[in-house]
Protein backbone atom coordinates (compact mmCIF):
# COMPACT_ATOMS: atom_id res chain seq x y z
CA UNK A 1 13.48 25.32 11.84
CA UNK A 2 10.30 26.61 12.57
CA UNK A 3 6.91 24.60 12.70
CA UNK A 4 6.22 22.21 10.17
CA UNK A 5 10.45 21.81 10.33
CA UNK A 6 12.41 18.88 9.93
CA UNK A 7 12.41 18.03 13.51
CA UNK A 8 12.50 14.95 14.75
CA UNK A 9 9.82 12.84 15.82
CA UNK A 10 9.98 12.22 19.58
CA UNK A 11 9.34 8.68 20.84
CA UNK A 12 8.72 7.53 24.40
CA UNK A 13 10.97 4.73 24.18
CA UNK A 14 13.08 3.21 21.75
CA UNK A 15 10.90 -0.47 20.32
CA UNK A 16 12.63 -3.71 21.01
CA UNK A 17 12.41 -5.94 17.65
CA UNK A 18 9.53 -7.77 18.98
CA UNK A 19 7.54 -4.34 19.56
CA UNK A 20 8.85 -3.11 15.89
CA UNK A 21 7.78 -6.86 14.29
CA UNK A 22 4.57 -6.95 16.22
CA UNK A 23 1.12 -6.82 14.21
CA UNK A 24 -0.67 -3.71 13.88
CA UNK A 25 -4.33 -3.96 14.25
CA UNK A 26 -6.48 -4.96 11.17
CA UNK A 27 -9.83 -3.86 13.01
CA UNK A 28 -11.62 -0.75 11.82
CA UNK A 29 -9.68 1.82 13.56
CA UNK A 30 -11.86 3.64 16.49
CA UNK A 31 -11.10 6.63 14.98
CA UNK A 32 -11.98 8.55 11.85
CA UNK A 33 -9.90 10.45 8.97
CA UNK A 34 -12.03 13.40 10.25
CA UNK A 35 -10.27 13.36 13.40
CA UNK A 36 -7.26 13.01 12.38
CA UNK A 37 -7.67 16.24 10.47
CA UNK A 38 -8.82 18.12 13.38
CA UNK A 39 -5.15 17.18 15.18
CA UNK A 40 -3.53 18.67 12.38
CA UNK A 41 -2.42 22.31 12.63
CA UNK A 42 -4.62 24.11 10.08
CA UNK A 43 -1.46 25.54 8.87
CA UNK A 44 0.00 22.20 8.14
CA UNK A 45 -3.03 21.83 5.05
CA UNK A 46 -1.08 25.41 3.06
CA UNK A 47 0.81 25.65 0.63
CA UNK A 48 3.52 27.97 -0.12
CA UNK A 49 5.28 28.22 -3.80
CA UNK A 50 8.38 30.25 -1.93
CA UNK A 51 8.82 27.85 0.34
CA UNK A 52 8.31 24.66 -1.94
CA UNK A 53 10.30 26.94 -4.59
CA UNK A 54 13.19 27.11 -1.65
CA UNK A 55 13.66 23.49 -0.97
CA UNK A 56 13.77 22.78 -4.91
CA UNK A 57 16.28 25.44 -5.94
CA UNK A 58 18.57 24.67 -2.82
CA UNK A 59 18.83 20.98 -4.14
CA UNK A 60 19.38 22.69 -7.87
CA UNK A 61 21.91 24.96 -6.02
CA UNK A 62 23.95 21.87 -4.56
CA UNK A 63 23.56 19.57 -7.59
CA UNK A 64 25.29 22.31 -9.71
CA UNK A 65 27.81 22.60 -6.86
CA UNK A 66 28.68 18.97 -6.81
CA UNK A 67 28.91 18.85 -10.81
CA UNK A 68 31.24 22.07 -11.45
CA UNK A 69 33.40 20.52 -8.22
CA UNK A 70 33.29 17.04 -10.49
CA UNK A 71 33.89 18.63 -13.83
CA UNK A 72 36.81 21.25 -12.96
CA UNK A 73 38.48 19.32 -10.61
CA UNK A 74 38.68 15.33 -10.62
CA UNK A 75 40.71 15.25 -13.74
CA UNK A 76 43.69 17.35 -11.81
CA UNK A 77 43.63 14.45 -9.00
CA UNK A 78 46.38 11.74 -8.79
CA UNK A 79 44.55 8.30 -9.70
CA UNK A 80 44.47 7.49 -6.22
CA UNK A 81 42.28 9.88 -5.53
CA UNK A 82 39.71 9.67 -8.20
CA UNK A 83 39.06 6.31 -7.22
CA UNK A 84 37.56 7.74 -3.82
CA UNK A 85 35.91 10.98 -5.42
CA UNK A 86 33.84 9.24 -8.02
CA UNK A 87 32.15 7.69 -5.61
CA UNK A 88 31.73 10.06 -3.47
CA UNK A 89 30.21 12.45 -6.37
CA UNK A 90 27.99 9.45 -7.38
CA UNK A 91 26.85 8.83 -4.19
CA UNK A 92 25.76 12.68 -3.04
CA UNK A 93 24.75 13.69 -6.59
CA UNK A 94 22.55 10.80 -6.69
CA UNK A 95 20.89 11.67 -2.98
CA UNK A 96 20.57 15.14 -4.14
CA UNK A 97 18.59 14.05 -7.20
CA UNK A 98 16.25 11.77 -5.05
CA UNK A 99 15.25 15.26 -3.23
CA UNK A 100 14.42 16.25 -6.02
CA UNK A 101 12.81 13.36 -7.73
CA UNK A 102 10.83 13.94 -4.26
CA UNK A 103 9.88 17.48 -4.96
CA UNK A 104 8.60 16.52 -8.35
CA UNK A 105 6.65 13.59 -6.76
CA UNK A 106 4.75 15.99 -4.62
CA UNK A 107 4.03 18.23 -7.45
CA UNK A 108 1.99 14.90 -9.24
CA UNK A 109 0.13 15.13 -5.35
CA UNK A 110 -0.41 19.06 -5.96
CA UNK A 111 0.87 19.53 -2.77
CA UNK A 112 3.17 22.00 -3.74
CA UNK A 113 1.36 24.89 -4.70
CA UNK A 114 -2.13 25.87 -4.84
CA UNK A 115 -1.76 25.87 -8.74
CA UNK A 116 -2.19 22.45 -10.38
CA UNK A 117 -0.73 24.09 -13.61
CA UNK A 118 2.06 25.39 -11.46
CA UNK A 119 2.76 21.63 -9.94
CA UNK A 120 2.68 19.94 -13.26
CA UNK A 121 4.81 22.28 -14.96
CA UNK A 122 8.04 21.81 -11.99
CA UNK A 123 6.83 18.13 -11.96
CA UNK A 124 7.15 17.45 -15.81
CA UNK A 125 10.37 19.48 -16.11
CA UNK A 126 12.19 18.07 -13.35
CA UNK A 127 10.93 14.22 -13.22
CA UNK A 128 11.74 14.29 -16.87
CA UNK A 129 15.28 15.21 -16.25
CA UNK A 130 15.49 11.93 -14.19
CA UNK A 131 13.73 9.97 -16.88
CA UNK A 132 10.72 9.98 -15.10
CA UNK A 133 7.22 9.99 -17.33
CA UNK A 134 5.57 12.60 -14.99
CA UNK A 135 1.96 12.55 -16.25
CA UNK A 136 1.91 8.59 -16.76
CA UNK A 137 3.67 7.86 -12.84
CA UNK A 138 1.37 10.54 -11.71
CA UNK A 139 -2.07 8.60 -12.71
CA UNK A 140 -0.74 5.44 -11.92
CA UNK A 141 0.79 6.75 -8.84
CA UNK A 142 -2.40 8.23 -7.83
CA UNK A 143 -4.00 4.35 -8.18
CA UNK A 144 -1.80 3.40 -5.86
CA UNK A 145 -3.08 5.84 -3.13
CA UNK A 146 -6.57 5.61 -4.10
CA UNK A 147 -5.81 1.52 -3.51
CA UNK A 148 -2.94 0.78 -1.03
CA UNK A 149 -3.28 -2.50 1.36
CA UNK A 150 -5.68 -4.25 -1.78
CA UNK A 151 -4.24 -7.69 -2.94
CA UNK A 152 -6.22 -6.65 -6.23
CA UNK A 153 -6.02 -2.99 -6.84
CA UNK A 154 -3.19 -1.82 -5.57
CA UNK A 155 -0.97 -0.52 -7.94
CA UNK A 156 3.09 -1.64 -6.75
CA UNK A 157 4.91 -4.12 -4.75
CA UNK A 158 1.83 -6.15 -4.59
CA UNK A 159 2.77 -9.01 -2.43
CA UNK A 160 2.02 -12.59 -4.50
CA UNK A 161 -0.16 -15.28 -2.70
CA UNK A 162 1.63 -18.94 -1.36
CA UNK A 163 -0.03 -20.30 -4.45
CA UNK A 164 1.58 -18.10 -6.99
CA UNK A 165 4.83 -18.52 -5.95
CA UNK A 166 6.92 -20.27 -8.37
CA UNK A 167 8.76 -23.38 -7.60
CA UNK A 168 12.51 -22.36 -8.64
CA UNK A 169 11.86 -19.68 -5.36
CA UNK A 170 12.53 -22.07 -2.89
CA UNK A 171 16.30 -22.43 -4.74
CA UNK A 172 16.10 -18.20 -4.04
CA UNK A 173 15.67 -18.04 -0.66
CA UNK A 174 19.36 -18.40 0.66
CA UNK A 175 21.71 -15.34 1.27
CA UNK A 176 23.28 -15.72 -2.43
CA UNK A 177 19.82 -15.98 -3.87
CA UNK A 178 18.44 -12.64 -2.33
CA UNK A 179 21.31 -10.99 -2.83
CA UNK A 180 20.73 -11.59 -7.06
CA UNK A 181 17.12 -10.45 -6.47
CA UNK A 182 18.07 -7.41 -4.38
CA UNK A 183 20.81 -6.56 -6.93
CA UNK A 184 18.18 -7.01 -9.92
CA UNK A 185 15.11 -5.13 -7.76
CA UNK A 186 17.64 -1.88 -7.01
CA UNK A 187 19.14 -1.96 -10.50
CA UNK A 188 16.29 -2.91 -13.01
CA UNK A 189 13.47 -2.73 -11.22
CA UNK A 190 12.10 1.46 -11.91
CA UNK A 191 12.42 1.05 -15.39
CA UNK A 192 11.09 -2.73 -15.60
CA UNK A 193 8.16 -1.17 -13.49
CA UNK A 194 7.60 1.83 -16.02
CA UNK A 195 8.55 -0.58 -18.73
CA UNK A 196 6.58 -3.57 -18.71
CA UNK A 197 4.66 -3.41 -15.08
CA UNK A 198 7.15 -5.54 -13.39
CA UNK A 199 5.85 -6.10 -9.42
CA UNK A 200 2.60 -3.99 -10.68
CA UNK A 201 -0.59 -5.12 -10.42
CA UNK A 202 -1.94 -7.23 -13.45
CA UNK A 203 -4.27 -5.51 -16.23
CA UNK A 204 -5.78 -6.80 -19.79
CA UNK A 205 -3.46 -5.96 -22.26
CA UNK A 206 0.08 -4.00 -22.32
CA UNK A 207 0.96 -2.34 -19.49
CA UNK A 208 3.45 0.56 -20.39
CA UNK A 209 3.80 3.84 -18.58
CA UNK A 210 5.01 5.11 -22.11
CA UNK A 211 2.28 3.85 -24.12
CA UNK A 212 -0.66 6.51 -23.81
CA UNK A 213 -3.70 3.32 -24.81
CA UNK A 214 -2.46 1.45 -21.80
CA UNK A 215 -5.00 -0.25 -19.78
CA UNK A 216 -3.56 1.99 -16.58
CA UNK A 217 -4.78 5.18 -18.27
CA UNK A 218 -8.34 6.19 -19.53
CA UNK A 219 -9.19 7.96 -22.79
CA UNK A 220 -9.17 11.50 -20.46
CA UNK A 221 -5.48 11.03 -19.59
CA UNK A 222 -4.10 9.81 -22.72
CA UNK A 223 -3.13 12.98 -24.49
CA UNK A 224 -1.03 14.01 -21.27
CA UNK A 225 0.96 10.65 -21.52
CA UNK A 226 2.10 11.77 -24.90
CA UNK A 227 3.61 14.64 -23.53
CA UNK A 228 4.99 13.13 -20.59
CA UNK A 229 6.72 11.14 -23.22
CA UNK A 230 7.36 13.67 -25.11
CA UNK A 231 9.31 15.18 -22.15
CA UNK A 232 11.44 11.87 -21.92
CA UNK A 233 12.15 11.81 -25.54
CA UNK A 234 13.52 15.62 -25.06
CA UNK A 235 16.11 14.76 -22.38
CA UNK A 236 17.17 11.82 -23.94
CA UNK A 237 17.93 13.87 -26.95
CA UNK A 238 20.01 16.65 -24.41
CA UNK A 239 21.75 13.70 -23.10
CA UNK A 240 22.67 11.98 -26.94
CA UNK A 241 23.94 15.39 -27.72
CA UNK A 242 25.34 15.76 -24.49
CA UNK A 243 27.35 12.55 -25.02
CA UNK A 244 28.25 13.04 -28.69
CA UNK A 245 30.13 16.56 -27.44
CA UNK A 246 31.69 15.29 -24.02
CA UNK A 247 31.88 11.42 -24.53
CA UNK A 248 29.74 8.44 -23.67
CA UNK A 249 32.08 7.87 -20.69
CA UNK A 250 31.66 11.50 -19.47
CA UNK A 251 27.58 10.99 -19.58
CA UNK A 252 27.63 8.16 -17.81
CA UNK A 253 30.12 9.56 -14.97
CA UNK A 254 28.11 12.67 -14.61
CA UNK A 255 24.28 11.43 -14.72
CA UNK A 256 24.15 7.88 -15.58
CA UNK A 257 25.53 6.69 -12.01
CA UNK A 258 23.69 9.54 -10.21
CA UNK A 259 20.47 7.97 -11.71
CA UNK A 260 20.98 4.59 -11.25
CA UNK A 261 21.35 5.73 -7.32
CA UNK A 262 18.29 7.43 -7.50
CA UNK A 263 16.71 4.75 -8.86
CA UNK A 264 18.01 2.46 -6.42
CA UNK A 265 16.46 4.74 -3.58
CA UNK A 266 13.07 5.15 -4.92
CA UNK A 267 12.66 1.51 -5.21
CA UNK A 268 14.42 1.05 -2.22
CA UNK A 269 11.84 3.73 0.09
CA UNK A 270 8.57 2.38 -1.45
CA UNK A 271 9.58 -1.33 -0.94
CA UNK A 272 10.51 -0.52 2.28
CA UNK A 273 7.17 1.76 3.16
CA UNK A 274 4.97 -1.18 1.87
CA UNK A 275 6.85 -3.92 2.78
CA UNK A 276 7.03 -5.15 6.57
CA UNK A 277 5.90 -8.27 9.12
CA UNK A 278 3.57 -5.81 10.58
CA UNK A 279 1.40 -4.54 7.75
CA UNK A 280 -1.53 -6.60 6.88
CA UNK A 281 -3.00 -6.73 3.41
CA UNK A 282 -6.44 -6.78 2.38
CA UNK A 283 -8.60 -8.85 0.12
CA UNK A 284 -11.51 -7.33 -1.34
CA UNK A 285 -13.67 -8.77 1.18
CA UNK A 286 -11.98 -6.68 3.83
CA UNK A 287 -10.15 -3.67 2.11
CA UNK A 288 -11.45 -0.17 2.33
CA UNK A 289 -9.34 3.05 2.10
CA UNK A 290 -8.88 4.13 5.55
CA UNK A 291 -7.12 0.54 6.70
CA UNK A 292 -5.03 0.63 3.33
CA UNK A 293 -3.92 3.87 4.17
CA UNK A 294 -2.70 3.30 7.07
CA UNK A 295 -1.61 0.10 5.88
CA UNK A 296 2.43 1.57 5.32
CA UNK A 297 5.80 1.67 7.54
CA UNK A 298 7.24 5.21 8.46
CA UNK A 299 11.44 4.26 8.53
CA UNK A 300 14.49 6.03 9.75
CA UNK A 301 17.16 6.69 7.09
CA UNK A 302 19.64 9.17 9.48
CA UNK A 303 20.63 12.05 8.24
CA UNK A 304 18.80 10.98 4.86
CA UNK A 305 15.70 12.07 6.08
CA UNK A 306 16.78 15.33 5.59
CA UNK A 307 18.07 15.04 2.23
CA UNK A 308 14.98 13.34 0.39
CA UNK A 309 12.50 15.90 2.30
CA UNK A 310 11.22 13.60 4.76
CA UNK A 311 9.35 11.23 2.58
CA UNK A 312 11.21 8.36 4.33
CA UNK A 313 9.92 8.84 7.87
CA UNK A 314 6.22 10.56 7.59
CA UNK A 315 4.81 8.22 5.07
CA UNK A 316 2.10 7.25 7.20
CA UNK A 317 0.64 10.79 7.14
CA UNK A 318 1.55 11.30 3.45
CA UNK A 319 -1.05 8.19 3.03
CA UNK A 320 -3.55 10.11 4.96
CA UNK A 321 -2.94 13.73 3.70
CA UNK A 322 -1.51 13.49 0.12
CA UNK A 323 -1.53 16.89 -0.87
CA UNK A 324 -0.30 18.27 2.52
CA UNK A 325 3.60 19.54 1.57
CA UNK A 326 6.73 17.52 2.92
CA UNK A 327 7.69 20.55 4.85
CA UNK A 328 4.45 20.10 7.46
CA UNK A 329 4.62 16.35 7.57
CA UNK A 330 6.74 15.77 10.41
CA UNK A 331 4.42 18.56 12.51
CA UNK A 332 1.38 16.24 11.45
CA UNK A 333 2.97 13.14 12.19
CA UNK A 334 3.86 14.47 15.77
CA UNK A 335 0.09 15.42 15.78
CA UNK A 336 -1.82 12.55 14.91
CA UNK A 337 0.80 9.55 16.42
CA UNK A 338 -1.33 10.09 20.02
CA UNK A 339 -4.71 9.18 17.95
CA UNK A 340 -3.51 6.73 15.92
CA UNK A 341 -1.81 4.93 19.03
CA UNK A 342 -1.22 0.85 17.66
CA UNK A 343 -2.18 1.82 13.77
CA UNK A 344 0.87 3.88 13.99
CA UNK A 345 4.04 1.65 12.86
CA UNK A 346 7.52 3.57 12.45
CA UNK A 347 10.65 0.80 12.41
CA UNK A 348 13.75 2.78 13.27
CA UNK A 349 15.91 -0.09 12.00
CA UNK A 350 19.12 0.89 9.82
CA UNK A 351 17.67 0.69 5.71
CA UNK A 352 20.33 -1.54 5.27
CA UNK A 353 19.54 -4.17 7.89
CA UNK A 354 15.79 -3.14 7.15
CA UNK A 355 16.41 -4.21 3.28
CA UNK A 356 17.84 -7.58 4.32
CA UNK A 357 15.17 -8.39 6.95
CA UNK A 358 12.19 -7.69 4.77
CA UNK A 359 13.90 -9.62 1.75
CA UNK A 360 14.09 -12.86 4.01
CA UNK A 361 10.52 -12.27 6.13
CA UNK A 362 8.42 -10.94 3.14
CA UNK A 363 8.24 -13.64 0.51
CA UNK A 364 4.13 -13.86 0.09
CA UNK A 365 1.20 -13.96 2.05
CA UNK A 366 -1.51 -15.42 3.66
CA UNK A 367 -4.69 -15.24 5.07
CA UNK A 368 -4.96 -14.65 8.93
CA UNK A 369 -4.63 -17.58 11.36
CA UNK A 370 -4.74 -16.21 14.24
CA UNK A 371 -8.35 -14.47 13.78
CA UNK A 372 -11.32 -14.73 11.78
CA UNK A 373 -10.56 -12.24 9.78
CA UNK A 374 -10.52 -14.80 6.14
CA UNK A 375 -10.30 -11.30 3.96
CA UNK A 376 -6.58 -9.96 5.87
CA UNK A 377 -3.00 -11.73 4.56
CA UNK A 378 0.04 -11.55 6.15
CA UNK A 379 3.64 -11.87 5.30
CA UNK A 380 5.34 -15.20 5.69
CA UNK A 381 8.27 -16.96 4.24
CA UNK A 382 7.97 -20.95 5.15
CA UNK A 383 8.33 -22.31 1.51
């Protein structure tokens, strides 16, 4: 494609695992957001609502596709066969959806049109489809930009201190144990998070995406959390009457599994982007935005790169440049990797391997050792 494409980011040279485990700096970078702007392409910064309209409707286009395939034809197939198409429609429906649980995700960054009534309109609709309380993950989502790398503030997959690890962990950290908590994190863990703040940071009082006098939301934002709940409570009635015409098993064959993969991928990317060896974490002593920022782990997911609209491999600049559309991130990334030189971390190992790793490496963390640097924790696992 043309600039601002999904190419590929070029690297010199492939990193050996020591390169990819290697600390980044924790230093005040010698360079300034400022900067890093200038490297950018102007055209990078624009929006366009054909071209964010064209990415959207093209997953629409293939989602449909996949479901008429699913609903005309896998009841003519011999057993045999159904027991290999399910999961093959579960398992591209549900990366499908993820593009466009991305899409909607960018519309709660208004990066994808110049219209913020525009974004939140595609946003609601479609992040409600996916059960997805747009206006309520949108403020709290924005917390989590406005705070990454902060042991206090930040808003998800807040690593816990040595000292608040509990002592039945040590009887978790075997193969069988972190393959429970794995299966519990992929499964449960979106609507635990939305729920009841599971892995979120702490707050006074009852934490609840759903509930509009949460302590995550102030009294401006509260009328929009009714209607992102309102939105919820809508497709949840489509899919009761959805169920009551087709069958409870037919629901859950058509969108139930598709969701619980996308579910398993969002939590799967953002533990992934904010979870690595590498990445300090900053106490208040130490945080500030800029270091936060570029406190996060670009990764390599193949050809699934493509499908959830690059959000896997130019997180790093979507830190920087949150309202800058998924479609000019990998141009940006390619521009500001020179600048950003050792602050730059991109780990090209497979997810799956990647998953594992971080699951065995990442249990808590602690304050540096190696420097004087008291306010900046890093990952360990010695329990």
């Amino acid at each position: 494609m043309g600039a601002g494409g999904r190419m590929p980011v070029p690297t010199s040279s492939k990193k050996s695992e020591t390169d990819t485990l290697k600390r980044v700096p924790c230093e005040t970078p010698p360079f300034t957001l400022g900067e890093l702007k200038k490297a950018i392409p102007p055209h990078c910064f624009k929006r366009s609502i054909p071209r964010s309209f064209s990415y959207l409707i093209t997953d629409i286009i293939i989602a449909s596709c996949l479901y008429y395939v699913a609903t005309t034809y896998f009841s003519l197939l011999p057993q045999p066969l159904s027991y290999i198409a399910w999961p093959l429609y579960w398992a591209c429906q549900g990366c499908v959806l993820t593009g466009v649980w991305v899409i909607a995700h960018e519309c709660g960054h208004h990066a994808f049109s110049d219209y913020q009534w525009l974004d939140d309109t595609v946003g609601l609709i479609f992040h409600s489809f996916l059960l997805v309380p747009y206006f309520s993950w949108k403020y709290s989502h924005r917390r989590h930009h406005s705070n990454t790398g902060s042991l206090e503030r930040d808003e998800v997959f807040v690593p816990k201190q040595k000292s608040a690890i509990k002592p039945y962990a040590k009887y978790l950290n075997n193969p069988l144990g972190r393959t429970v908590m794995l299966t519990i994190q992929f499964t449960l863990g979106w609507p635990l998070y939305l729920a009841f703040n599971v892995s979120g940071r702490p707050y006074d009082g009852f934490a609840c995406h759903f509930f509009p006098h949460a302590p995550i939301y102030n009294d401006r934002e509260r009328l929009q959390i009714y209607i992102s709940d309102a939105g919820i409570l809508a497709v949840c009635y489509g899919l009761y009457r959805y169920a009551a015409a087709q069958g409870l098993a037919s629901m859950i064959c058509f969108y139930g599994v598709p969701l619980l993969i996308v579910n398993f991928f969002l939590v799967l990317i953002t533990f992934l982007q904010h979870t690595h060896p590498s990445l300090p974490h900053y106490d208040s002593s130490e945080w500030d935005w800029f270091r936060g920022a570029l406190a996060t782990v670009d990764r390599d997911y193949g050809i699934l790169n493509k499908v959830f609209h690059n959000i896997t491999d130019t997180h790093v600049a979507h830190h920087l440049f949150s309202t800058m559309p998924h479609y000019h991130a990998m141009e940006a990334t390619k521009a500001i990797k020179p600048i950003l030189g050792d602050y730059y971390q991109f780990d090209g190992t497979p997810w799956v391997m990647a998953m594992w790793r971080e699951a065995k490496e990442c249990i808590y963390v602690e304050p540096d050792r190696e420097g004087d640097k008291k306010g900046v924790y890093w990952y360990n696992n010695k329990l």
